[in-house]
PDB file of N, CA and C in Angstrom:
ATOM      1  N   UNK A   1       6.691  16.376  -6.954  1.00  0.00           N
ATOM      2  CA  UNK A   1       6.499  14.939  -6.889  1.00  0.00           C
ATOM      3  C   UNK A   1       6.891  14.373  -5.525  1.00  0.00           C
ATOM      4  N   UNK A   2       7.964  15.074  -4.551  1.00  0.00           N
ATOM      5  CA  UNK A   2       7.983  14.492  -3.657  1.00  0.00           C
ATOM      6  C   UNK A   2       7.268  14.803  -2.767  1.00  0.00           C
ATOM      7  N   UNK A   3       6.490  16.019  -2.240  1.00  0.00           N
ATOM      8  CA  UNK A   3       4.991  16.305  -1.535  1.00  0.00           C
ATOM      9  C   UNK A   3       4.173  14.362  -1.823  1.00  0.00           C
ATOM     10  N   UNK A   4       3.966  14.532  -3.377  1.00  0.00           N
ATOM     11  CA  UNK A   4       2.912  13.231  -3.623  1.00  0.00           C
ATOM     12  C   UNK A   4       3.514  12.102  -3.099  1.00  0.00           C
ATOM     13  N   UNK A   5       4.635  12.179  -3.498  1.00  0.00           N
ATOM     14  CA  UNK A   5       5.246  10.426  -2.977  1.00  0.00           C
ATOM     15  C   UNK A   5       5.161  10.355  -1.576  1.00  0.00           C
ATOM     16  N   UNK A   6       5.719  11.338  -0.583  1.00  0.00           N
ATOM     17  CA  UNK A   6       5.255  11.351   0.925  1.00  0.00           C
ATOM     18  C   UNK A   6       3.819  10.738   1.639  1.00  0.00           C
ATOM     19  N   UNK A   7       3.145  11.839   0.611  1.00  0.00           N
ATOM     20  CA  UNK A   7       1.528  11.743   0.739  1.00  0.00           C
ATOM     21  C   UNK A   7       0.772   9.978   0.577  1.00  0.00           C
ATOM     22  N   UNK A   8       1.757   9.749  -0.401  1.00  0.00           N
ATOM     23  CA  UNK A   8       1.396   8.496  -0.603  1.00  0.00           C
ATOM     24  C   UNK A   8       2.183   7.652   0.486  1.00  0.00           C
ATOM     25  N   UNK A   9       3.231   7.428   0.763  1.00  0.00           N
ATOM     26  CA  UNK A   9       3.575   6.756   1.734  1.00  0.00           C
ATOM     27  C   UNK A   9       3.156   6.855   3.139  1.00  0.00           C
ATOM     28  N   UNK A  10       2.598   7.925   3.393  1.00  0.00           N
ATOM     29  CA  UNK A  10       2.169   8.317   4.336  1.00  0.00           C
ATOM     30  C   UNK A  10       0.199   7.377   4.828  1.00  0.00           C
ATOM     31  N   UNK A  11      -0.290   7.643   3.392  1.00  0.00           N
ATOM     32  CA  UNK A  11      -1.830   6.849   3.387  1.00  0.00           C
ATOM     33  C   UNK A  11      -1.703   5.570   3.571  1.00  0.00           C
ATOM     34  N   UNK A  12      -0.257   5.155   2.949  1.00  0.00           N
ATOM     35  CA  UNK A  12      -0.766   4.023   2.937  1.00  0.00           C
ATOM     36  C   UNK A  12      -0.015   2.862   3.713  1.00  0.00           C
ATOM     37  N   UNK A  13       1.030   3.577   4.815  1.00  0.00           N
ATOM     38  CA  UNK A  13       1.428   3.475   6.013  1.00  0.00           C
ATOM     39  C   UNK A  13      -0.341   3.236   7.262  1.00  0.00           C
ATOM     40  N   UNK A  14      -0.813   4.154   6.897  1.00  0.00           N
ATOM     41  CA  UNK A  14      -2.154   4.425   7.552  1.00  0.00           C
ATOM     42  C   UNK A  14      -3.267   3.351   7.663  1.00  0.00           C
ATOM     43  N   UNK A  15      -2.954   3.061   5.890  1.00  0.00           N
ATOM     44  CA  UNK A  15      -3.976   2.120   5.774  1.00  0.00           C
ATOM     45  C   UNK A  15      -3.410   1.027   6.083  1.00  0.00           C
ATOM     46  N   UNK A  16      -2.634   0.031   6.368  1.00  0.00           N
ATOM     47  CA  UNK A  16      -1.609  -0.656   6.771  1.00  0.00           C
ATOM     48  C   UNK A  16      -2.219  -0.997   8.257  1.00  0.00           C
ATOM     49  N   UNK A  17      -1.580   0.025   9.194  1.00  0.00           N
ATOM     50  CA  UNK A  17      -2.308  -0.013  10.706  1.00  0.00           C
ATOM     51  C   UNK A  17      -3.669  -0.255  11.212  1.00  0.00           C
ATOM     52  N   UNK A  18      -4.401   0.841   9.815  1.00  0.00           N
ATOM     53  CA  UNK A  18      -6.082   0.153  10.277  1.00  0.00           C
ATOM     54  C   UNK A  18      -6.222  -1.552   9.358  1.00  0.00           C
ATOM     55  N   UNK A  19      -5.473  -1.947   8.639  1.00  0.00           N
ATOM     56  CA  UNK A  19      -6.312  -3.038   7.973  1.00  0.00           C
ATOM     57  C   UNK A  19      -5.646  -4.442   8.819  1.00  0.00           C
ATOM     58  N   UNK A  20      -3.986  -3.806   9.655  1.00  0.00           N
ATOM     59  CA  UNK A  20      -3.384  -5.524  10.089  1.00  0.00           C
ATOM     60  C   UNK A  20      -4.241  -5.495  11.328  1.00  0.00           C
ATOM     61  N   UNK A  21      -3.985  -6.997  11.807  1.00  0.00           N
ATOM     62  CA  UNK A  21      -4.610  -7.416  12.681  1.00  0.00           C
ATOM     63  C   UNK A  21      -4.035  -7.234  14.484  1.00  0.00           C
ATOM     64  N   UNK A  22      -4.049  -6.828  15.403  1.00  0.00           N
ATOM     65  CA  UNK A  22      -3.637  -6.542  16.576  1.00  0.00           C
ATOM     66  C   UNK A  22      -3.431  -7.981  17.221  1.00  0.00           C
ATOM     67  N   UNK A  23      -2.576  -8.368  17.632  1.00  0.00           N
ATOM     68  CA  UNK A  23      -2.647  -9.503  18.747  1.00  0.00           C
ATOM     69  C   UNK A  23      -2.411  -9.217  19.887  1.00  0.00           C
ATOM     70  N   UNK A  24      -2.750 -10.059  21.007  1.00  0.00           N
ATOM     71  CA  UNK A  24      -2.376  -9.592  22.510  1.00  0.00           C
ATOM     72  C   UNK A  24      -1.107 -10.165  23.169  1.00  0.00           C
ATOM     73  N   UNK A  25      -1.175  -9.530  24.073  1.00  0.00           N
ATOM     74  CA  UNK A  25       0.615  -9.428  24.704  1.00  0.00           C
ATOM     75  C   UNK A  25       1.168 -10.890  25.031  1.00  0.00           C
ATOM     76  N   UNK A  26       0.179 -11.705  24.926  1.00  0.00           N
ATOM     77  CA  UNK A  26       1.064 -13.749  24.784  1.00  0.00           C
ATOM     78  C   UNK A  26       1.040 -14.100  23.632  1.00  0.00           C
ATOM     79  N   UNK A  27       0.769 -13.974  22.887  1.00  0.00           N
ATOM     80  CA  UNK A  27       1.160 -14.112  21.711  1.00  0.00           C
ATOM     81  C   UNK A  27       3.203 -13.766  20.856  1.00  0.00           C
ATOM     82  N   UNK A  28       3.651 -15.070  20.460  1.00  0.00           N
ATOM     83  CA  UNK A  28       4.899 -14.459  20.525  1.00  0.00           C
ATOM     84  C   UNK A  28       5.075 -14.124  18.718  1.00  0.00           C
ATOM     85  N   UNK A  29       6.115 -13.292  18.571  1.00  0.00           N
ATOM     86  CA  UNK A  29       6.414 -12.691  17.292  1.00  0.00           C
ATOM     87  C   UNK A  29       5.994 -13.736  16.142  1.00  0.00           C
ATOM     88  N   UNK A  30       6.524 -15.132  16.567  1.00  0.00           N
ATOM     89  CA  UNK A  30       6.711 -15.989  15.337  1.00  0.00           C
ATOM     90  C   UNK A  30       4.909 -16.702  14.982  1.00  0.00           C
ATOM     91  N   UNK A  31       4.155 -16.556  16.181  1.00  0.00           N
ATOM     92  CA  UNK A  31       2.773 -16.780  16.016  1.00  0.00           C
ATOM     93  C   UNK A  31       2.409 -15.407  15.511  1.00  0.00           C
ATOM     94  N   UNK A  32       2.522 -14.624  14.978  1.00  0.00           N
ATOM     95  CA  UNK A  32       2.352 -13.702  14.436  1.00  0.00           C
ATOM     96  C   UNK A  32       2.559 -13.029  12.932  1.00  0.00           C
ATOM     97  N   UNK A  33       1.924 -12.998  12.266  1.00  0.00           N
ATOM     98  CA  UNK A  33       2.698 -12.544  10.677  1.00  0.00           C
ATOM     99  C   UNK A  33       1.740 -11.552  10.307  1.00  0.00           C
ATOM    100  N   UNK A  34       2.366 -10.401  10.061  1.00  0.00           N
ATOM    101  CA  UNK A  34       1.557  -9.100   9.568  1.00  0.00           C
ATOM    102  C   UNK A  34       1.250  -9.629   7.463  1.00  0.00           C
ATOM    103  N   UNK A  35       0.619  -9.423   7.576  1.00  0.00           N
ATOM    104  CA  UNK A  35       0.706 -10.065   6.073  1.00  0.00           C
ATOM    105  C   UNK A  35      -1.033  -8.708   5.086  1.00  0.00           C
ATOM    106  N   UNK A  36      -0.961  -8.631   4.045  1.00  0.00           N
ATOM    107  CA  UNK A  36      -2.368  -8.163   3.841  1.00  0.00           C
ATOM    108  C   UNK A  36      -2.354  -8.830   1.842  1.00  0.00           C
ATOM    109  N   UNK A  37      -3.157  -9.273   1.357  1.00  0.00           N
ATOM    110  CA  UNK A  37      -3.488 -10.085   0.578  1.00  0.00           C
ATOM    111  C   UNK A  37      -4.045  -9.285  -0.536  1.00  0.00           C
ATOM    112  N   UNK A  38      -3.646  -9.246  -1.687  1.00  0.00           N
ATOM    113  CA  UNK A  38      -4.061  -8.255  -2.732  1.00  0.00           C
ATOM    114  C   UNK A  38      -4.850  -8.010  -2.872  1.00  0.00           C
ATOM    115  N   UNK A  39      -5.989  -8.577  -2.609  1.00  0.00           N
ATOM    116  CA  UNK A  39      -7.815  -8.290  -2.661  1.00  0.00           C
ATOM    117  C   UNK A  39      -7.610  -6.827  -1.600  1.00  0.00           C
ATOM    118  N   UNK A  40      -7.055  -7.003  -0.108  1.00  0.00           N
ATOM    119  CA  UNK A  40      -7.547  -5.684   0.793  1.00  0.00           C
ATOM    120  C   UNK A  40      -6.404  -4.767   0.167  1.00  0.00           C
ATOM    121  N   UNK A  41      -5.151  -5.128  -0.052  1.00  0.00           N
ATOM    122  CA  UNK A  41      -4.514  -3.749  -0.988  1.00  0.00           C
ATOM    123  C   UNK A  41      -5.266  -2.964  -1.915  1.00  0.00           C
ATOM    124  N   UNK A  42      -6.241  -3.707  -2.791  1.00  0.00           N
ATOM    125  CA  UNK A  42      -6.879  -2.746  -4.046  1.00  0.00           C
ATOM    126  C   UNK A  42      -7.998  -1.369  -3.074  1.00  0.00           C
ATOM    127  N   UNK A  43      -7.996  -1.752  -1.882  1.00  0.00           N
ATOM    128  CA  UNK A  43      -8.809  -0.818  -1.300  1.00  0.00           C
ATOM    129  C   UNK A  43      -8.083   0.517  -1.187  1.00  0.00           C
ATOM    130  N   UNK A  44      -6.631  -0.134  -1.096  1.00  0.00           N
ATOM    131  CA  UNK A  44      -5.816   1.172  -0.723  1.00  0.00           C
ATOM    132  C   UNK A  44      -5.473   2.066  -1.934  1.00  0.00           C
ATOM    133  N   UNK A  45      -5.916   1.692  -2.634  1.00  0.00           N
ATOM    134  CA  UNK A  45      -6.232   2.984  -3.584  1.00  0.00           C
ATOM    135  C   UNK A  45      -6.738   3.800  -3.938  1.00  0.00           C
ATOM    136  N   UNK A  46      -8.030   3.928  -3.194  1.00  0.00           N
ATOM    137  CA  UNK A  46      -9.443   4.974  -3.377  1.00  0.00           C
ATOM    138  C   UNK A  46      -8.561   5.918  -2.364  1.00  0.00           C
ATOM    139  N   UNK A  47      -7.824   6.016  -1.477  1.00  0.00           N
ATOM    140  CA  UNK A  47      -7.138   7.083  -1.094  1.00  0.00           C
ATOM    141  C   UNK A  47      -5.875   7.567  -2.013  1.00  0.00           C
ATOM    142  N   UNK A  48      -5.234   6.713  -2.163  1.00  0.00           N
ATOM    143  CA  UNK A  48      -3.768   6.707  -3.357  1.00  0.00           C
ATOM    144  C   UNK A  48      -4.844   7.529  -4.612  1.00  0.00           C
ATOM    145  N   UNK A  49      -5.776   7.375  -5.326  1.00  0.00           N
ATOM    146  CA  UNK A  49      -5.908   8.022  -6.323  1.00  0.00           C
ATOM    147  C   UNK A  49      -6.746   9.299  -5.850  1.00  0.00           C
ATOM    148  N   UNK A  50      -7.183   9.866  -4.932  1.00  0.00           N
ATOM    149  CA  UNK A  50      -7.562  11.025  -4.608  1.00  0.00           C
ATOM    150  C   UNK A  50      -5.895  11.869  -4.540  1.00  0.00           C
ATOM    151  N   UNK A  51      -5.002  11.656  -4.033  1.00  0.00           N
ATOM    152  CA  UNK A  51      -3.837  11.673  -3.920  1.00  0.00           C
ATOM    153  C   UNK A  51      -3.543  12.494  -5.277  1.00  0.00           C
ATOM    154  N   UNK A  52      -3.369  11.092  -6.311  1.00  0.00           N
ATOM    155  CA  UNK A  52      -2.983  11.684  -7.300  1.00  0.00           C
ATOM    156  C   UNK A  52      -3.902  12.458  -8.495  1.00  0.00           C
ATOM    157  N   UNK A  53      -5.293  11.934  -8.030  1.00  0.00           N
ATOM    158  CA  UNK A  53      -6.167  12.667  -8.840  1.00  0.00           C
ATOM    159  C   UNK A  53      -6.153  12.286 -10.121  1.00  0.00           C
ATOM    160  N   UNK A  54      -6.171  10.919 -10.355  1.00  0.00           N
ATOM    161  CA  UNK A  54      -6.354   9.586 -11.516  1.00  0.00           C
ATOM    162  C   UNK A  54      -6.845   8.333 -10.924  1.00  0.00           C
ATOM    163  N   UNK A  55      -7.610   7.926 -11.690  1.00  0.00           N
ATOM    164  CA  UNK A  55      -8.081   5.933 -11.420  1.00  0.00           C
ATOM    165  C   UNK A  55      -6.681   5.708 -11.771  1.00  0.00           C
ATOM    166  N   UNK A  56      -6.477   4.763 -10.647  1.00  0.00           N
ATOM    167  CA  UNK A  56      -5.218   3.896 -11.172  1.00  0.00           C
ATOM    168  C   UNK A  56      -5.216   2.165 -11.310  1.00  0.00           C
ATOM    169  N   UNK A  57      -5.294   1.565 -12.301  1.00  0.00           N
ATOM    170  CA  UNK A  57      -5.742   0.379 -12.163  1.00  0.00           C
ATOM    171  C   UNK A  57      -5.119  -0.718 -11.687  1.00  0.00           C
ATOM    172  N   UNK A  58      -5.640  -1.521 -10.701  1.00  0.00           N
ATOM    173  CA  UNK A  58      -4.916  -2.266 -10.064  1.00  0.00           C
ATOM    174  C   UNK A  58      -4.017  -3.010 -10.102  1.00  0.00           C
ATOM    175  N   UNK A  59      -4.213  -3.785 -11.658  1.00  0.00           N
ATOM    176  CA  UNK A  59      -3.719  -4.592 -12.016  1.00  0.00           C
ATOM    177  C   UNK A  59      -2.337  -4.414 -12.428  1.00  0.00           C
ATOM    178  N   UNK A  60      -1.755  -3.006 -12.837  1.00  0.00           N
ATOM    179  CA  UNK A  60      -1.121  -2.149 -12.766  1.00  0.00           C
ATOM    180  C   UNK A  60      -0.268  -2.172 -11.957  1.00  0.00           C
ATOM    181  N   UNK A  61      -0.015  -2.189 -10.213  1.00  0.00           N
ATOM    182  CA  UNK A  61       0.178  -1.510  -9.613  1.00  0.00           C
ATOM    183  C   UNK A  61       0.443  -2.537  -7.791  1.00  0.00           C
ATOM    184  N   UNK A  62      -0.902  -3.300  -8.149  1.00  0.00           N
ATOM    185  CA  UNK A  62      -1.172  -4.013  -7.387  1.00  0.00           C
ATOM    186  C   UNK A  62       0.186  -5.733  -7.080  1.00  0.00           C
ATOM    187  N   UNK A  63       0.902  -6.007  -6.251  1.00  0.00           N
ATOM    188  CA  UNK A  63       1.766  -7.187  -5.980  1.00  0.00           C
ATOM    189  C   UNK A  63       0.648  -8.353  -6.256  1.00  0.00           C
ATOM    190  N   UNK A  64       0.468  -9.149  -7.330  1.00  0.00           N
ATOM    191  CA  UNK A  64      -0.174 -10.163  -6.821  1.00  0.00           C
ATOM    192  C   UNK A  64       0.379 -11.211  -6.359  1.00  0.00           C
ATOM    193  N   UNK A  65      -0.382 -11.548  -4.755  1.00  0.00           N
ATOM    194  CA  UNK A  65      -0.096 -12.568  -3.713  1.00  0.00           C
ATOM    195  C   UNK A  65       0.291 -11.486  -2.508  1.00  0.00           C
ATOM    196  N   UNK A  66      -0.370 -10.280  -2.878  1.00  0.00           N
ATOM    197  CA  UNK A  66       0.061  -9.907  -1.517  1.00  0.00           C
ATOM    198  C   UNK A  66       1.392  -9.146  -1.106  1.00  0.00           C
ATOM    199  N   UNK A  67       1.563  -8.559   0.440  1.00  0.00           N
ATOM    200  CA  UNK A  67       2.708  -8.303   0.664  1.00  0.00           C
ATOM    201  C   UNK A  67       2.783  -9.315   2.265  1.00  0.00           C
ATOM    202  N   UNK A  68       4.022  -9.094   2.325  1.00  0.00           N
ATOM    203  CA  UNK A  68       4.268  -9.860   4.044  1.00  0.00           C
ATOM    204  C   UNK A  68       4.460  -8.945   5.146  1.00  0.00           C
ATOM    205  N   UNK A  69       4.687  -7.810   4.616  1.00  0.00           N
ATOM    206  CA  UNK A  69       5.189  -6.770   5.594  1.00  0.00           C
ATOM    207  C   UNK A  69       4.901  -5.508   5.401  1.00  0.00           C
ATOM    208  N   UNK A  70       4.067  -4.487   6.364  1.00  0.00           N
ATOM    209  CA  UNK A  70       4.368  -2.778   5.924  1.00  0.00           C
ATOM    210  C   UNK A  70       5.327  -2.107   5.409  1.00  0.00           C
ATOM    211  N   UNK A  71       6.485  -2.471   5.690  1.00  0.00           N
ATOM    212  CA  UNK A  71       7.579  -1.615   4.416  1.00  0.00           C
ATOM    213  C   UNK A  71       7.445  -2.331   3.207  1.00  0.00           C
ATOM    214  N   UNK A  72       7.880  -3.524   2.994  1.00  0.00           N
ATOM    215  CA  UNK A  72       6.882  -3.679   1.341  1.00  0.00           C
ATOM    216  C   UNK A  72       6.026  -3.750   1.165  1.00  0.00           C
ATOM    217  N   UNK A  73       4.818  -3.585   1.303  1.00  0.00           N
ATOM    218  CA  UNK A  73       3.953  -2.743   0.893  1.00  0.00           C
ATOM    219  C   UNK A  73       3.717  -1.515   0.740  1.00  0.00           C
ATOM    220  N   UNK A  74       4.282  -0.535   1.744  1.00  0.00           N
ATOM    221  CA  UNK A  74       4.599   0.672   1.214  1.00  0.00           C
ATOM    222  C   UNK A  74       5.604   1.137   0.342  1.00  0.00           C
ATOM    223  N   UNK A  75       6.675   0.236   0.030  1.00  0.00           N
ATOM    224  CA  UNK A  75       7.508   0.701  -0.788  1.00  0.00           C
ATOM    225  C   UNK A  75       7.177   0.060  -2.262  1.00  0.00           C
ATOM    226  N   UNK A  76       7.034  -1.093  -2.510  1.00  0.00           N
ATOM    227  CA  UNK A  76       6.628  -1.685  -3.506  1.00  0.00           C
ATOM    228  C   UNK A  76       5.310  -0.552  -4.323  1.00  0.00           C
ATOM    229  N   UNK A  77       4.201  -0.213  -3.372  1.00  0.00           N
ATOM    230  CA  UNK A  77       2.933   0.360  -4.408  1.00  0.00           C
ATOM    231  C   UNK A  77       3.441   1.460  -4.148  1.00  0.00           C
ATOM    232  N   UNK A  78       4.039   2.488  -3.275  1.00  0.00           N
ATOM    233  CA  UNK A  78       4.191   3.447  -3.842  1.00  0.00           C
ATOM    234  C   UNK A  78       5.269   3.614  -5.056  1.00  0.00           C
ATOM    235  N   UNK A  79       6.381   3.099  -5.467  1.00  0.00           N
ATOM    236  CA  UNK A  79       7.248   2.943  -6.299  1.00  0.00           C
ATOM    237  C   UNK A  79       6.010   2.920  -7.272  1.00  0.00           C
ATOM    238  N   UNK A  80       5.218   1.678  -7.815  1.00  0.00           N
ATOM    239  CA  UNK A  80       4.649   1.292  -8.676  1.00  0.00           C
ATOM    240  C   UNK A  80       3.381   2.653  -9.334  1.00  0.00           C
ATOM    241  N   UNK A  81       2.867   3.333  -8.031  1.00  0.00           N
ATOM    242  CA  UNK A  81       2.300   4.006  -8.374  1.00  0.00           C
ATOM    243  C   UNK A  81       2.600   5.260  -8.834  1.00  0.00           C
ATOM    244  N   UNK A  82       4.255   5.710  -7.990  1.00  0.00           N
ATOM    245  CA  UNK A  82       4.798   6.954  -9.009  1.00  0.00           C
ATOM    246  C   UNK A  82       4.731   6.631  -9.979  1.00  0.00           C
ATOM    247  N   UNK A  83       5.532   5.596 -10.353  1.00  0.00           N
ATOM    248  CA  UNK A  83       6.009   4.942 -12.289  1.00  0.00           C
ATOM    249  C   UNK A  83       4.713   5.407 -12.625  1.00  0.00           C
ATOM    250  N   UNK A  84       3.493   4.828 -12.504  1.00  0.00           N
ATOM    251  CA  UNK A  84       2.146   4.905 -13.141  1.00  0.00           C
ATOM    252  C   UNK A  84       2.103   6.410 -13.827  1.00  0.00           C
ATOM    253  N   UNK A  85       2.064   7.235 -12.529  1.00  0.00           N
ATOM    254  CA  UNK A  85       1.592   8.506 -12.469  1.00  0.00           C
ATOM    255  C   UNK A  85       2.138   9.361 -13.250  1.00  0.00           C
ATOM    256  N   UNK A  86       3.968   9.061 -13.508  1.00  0.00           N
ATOM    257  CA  UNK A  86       4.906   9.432 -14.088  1.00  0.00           C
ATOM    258  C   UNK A  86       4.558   9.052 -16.079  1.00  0.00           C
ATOM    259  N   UNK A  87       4.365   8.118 -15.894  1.00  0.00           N
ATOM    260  CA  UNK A  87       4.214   7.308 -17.213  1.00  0.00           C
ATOM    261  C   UNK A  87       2.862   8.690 -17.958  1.00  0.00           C
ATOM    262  N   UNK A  88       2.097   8.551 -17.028  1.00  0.00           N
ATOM    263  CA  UNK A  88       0.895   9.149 -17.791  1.00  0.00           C
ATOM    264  C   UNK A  88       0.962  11.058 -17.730  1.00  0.00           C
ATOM    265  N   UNK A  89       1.938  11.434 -17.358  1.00  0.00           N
ATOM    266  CA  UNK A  89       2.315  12.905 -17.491  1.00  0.00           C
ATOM    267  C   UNK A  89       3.143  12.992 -18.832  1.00  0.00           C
ATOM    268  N   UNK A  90       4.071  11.932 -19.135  1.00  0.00           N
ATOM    269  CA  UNK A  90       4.808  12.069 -20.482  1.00  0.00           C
ATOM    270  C   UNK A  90       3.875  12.212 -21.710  1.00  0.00           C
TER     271      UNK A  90
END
């Protein structure tokens, strides 16, 4: 399980970088908010469930309203998605 949980933190660290937005070098921190909105999170699961090799349903799994930041978002769905994964092996 911890290979998968890596694996998963790892995708979706990934997917994170390709989905926030880049700003340029005048731009200061506080004009800035990394943010990604539960609609583009549900994408990040067509990798998360090759991963685990189950549909996992969003609704499930998914923060609704979003996260504000790459560590919660990676920590929040992957947590949510072990539980899932865990739940359905018992």
């Amino acid at each position: 399980m911890n290979e998968m949980k890596a694996a998963i933190e790892n995708n979706l660290s990934e997917f994170w970088e390709r989905q926030s937005l880049k700003t340029d070098e005048s731009d200061s921190v506080e004009d800035f908010v990394d943010e990604l909105d539960s609609l583009a999170a549900v994408d990040a699961l067509l990798g998360i469930e090759a991963i685990v090799g189950m549909h996992i349903p969003e609704a499930s799994v998914i923060r609704k309203g979003g996260y504000e930041s790459k560590q919660q978002f990676v920590d929040d769905l992957t947590a949510k998605v072990m539980a899932y994964v865990e739940g359905k092996k018992k």
